[in-house]
C-alpha atoms as a PDB file:
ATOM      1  CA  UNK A   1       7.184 -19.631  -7.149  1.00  0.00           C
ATOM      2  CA  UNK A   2      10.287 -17.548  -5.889  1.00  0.00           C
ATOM      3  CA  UNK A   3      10.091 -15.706  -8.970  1.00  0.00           C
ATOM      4  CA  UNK A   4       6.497 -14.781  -8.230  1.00  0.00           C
ATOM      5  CA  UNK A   5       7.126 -13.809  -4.915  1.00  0.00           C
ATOM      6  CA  UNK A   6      10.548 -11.086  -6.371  1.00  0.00           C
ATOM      7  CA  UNK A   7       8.231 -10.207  -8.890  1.00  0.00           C
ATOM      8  CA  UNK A   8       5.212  -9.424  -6.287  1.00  0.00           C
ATOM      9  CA  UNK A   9       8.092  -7.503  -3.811  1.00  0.00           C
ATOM     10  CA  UNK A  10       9.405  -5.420  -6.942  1.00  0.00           C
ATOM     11  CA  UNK A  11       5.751  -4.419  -7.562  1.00  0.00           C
ATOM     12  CA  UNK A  12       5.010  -3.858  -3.823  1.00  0.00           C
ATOM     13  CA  UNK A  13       8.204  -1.613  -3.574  1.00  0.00           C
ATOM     14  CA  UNK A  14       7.352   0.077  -6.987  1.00  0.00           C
ATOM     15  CA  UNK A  15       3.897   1.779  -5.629  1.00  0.00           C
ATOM     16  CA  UNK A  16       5.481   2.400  -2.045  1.00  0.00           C
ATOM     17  CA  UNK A  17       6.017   5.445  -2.750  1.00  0.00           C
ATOM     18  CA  UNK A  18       2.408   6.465  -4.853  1.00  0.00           C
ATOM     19  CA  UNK A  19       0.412   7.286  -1.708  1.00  0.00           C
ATOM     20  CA  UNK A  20       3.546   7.304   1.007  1.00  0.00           C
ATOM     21  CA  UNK A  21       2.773  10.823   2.175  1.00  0.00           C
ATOM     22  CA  UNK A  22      -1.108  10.428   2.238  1.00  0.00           C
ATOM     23  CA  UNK A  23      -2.799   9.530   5.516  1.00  0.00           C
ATOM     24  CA  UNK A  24      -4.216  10.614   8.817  1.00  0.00           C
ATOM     25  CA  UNK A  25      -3.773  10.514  11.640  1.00  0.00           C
ATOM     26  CA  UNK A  26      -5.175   7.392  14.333  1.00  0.00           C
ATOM     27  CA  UNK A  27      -7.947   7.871  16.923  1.00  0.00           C
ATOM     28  CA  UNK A  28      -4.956   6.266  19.256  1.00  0.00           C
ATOM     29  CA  UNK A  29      -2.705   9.891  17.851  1.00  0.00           C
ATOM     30  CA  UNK A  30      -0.633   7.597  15.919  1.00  0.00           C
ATOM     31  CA  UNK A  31      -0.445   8.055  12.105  1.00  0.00           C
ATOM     32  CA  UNK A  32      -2.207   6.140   9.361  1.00  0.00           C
ATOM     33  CA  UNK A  33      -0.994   5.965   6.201  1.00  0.00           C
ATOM     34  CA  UNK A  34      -2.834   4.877   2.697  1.00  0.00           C
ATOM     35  CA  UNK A  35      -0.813   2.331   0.507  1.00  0.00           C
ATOM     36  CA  UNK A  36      -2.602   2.513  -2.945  1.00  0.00           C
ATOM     37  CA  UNK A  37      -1.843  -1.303  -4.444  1.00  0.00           C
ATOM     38  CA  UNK A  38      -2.316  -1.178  -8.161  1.00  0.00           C
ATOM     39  CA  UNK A  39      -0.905  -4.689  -8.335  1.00  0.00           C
ATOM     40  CA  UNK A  40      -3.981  -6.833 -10.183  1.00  0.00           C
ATOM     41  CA  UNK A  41      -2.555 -10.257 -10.346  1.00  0.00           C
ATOM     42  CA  UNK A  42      -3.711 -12.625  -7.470  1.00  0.00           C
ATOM     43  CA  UNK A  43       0.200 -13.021  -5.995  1.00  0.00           C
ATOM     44  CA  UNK A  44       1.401  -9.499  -6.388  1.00  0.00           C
ATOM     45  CA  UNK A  45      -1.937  -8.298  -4.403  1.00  0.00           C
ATOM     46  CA  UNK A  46      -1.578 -11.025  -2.000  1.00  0.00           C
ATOM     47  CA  UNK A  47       2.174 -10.035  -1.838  1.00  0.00           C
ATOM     48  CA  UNK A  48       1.229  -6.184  -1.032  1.00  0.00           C
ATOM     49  CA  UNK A  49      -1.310  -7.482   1.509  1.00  0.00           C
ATOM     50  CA  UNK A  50       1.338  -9.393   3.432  1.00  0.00           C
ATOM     51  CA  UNK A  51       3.930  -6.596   3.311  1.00  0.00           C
ATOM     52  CA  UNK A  52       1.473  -4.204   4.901  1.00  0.00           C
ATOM     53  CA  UNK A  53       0.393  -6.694   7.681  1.00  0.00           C
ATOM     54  CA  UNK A  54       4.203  -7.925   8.521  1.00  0.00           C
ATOM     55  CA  UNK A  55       4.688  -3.335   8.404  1.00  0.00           C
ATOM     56  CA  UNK A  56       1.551  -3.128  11.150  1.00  0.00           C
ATOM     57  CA  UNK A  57       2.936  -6.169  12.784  1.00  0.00           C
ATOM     58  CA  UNK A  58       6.437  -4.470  13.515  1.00  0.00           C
ATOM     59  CA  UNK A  59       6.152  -1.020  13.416  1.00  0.00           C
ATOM     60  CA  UNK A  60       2.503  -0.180  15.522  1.00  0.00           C
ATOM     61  CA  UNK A  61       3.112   3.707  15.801  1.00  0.00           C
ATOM     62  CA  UNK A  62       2.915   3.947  12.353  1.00  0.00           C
ATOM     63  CA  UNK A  63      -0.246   2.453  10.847  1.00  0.00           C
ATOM     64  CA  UNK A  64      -0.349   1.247   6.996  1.00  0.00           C
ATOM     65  CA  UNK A  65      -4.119   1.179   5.268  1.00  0.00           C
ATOM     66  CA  UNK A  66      -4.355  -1.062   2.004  1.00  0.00           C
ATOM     67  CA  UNK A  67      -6.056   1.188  -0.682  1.00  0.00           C
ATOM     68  CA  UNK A  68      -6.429  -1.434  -3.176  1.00  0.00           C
ATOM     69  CA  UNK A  69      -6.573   1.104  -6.245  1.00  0.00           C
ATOM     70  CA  UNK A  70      -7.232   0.759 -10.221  1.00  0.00           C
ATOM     71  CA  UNK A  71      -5.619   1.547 -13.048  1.00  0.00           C
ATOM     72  CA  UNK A  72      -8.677   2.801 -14.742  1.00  0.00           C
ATOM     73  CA  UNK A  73      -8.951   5.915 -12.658  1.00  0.00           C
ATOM     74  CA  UNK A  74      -5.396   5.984 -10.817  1.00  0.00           C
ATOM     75  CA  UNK A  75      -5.131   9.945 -11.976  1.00  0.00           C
ATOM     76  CA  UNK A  76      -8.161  10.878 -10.139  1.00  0.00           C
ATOM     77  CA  UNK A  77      -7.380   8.232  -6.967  1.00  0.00           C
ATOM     78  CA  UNK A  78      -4.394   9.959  -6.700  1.00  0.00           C
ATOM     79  CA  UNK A  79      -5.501  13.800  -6.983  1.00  0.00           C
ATOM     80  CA  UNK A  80      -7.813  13.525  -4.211  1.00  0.00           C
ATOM     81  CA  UNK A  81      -5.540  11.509  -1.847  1.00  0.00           C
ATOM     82  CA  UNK A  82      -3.068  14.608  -2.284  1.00  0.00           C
ATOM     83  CA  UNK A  83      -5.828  17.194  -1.344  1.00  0.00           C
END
């Protein structure tokens, strides 16, 4: 199980950075960023879930949004977040 749990972290830390600078901002005037999660196995999305909620939970002037994304049309997620 611990290796499930580095593996899910790695995978989480891995697409951090996809959607990192997409987002809006609150109706409170605090910012809300998209994660897009490309993780597909049941522990590495439950993994990316958790790591988002304990980020909300700790850090409230910066909101995270779980984007649960797909590989089959990641190039086109990904374009229009950017626009």
């Amino acid at each position: 199980m611990r290796r499930r749990t580095v593996f899910g972290a790695a995978a989480a830390a891995a697409s951090s950075g996809l959607l990192s600078s997409c987002g809006s901002g609150g109706d409170d005037g605090h910012p809300t960023l998209d994660f897009l999660s490309l993780a597909w196995q049941a522990e590495s999305v439950a993994a990316n879930k958790a790591l988002v909620a304990e980020w909300n939970r700790s850090r409230p002037a910066v909101r995270v949004r779980y984007v649960q994304g797909s590989w089959t049309n990641v190039h086109d997620q990904l374009l229009t977040s950017f626009a």
